[in-house]
Structures are given as C-alpha cells and as structure tokens.
Protein backbone atom coordinates (compact mmCIF):
# COMPACT_ATOMS: atom_id res chain seq x y z
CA UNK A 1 2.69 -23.34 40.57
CA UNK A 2 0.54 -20.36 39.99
CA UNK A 3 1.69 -17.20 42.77
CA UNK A 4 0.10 -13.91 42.68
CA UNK A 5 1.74 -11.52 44.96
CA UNK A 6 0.16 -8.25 45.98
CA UNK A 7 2.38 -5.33 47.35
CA UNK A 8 2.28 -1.39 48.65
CA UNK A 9 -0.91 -1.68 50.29
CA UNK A 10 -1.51 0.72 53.34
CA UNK A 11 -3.43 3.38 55.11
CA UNK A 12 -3.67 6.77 53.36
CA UNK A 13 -5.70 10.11 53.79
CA UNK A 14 -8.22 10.82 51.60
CA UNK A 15 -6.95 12.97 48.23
CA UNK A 16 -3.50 10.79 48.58
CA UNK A 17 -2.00 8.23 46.32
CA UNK A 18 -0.97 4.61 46.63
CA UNK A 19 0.63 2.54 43.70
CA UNK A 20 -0.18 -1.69 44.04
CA UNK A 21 2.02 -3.68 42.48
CA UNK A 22 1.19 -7.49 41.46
CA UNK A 23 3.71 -10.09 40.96
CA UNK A 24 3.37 -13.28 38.92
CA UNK A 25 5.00 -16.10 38.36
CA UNK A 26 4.39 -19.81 37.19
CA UNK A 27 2.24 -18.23 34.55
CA UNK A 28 3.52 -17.16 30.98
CA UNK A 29 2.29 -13.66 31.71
CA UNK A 30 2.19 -11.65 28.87
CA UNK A 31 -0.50 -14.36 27.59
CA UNK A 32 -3.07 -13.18 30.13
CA UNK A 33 -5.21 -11.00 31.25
CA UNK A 34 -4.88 -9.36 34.58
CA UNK A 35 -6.95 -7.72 36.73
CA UNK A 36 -7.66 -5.61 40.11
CA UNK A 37 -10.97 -6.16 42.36
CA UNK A 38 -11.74 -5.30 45.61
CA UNK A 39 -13.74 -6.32 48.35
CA UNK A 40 -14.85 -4.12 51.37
CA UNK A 41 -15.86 -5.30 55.07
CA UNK A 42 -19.08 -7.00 54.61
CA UNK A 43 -19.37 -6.14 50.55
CA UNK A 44 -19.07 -8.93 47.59
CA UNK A 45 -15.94 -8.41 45.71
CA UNK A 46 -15.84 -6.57 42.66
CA UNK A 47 -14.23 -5.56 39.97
CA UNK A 48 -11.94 -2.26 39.64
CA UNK A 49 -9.99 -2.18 36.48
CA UNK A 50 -8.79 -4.80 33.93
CA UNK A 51 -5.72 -4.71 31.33
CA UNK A 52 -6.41 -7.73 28.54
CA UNK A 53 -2.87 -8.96 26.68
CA UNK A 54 -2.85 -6.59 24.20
CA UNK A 55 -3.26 -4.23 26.75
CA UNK A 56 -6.80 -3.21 26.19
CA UNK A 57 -8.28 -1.34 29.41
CA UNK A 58 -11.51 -1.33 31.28
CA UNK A 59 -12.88 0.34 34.38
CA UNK A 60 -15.56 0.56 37.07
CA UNK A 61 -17.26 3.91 37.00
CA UNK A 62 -16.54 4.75 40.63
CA UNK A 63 -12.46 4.83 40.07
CA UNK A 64 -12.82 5.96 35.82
CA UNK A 65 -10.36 9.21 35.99
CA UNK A 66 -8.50 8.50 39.23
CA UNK A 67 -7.18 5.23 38.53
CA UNK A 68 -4.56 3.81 36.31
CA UNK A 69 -3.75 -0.14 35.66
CA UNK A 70 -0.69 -0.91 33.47
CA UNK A 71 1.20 -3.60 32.84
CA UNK A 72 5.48 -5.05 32.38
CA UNK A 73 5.24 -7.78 30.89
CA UNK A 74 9.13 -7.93 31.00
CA UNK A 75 9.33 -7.83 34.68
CA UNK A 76 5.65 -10.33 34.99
CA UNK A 77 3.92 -7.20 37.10
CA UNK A 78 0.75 -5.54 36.83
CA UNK A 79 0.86 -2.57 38.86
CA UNK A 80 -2.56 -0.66 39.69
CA UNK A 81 -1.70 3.23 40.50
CA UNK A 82 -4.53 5.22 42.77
CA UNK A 83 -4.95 8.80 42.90
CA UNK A 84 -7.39 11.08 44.70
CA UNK A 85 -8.23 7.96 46.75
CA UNK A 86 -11.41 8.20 49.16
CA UNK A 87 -12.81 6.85 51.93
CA UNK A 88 -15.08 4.45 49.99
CA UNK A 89 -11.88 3.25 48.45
CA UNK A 90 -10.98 1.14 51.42
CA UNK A 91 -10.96 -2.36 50.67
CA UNK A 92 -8.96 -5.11 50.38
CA UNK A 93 -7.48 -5.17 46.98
CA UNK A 94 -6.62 -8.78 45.07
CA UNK A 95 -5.09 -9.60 41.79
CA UNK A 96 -6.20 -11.78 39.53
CA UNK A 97 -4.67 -13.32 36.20
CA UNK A 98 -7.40 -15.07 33.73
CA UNK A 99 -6.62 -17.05 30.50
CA UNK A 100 -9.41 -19.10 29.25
CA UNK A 101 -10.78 -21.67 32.05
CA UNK A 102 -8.13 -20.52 34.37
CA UNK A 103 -8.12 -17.97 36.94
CA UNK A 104 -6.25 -17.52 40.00
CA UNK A 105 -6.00 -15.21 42.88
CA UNK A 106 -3.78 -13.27 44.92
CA UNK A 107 -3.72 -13.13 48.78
CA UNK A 108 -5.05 -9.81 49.02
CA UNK A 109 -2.79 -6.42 49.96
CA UNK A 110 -5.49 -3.89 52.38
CA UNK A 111 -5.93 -0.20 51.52
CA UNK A 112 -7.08 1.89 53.83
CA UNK A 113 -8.37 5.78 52.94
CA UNK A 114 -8.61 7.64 56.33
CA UNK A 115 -7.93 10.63 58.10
C-alpha cells in the first residue's frame, strides 16, 4: 500500500522559511519521480517543482529562485525547502510520486504566509 506523508507545514510571515518534508513508503522510491503542487482556497491545483529519478529538476516560474526540491532516496523522502515565502504562497501543499500509469497523492500539509 502506497502512503505519502506530508510534514512541517504551518503559518509563517512573509520573507520566512518553511522546509516540507514527504515520506513514502510501499513504493520502490528511488524509481520515481516526485513532485510538489499546491492548491489555494478556491484555485485548481498546480504544479510547484518536480525532481525526476535521476534527479533532474523543474519549476514553476512564480517559486524559480526561492524554492528548492531535493531528494534521499536512502531515507524514501522528498523534502521541498521554501524561502522568501509570500502571501500568494499560501496553499495547501501535496506530494505526489509518478512512475508510468501510476500516480498517487499525499493528504495535503497547509502553509500559510501571513503577518
């Protein structure tokens, strides 16, 4: 069974940092690629950052320069670190792991930029 578990969400002021952290298991992780998206209040979800197996990297243009995904593939983790966060950074962030046809979710860990 497939578990995606999202951690070190929280509320921050704006210029602060925040580190997510993703957990996986069931999944032979180093295999697949992982992701970050994140949905605001009344917004679609979309997509933030990306790290592919080989460790390849890809951003949206709204967080290029202030936000950094990497990857352990010894400890199954894909953490996504956040600096200079803003207010139009507050979402709720989800992890996502993608190999082929499959593609599963986490539950979702909330950020929240504010003074």
């Amino acid at each position: 069974q497939v578990q995606l578990v999202e951690s070190g969400g929280g509320l921050v002021q704006p210029g602060g940092s925040l580190r997510l952290s993703c957990a996986a298991s069931g999944i032979i992780f180093r295999l697949y690629d992982m992701g970050w998206y994140r949905q605001a209040p009344g917004e679609q979800r979309e997509l933030v950052t990306t790290i592919t197996s080989g460790g390849n990297t890809n951003y949206a243009d709204s967080v290029k320069g202030r936000f950094t995904i990497s990857r352990d593939n010894a400890k199954n983790t894909v953490y996504l670190q956040m600096n200079s966060l803003k207010p139009e950074d507050t979402a709720v962030y989800y992890c996502n792991a993608k190999r082929g046809a499959f593609n599963s979710w986490g539950q979702g860990t909330q950020v929240t930029v504010s003074s």
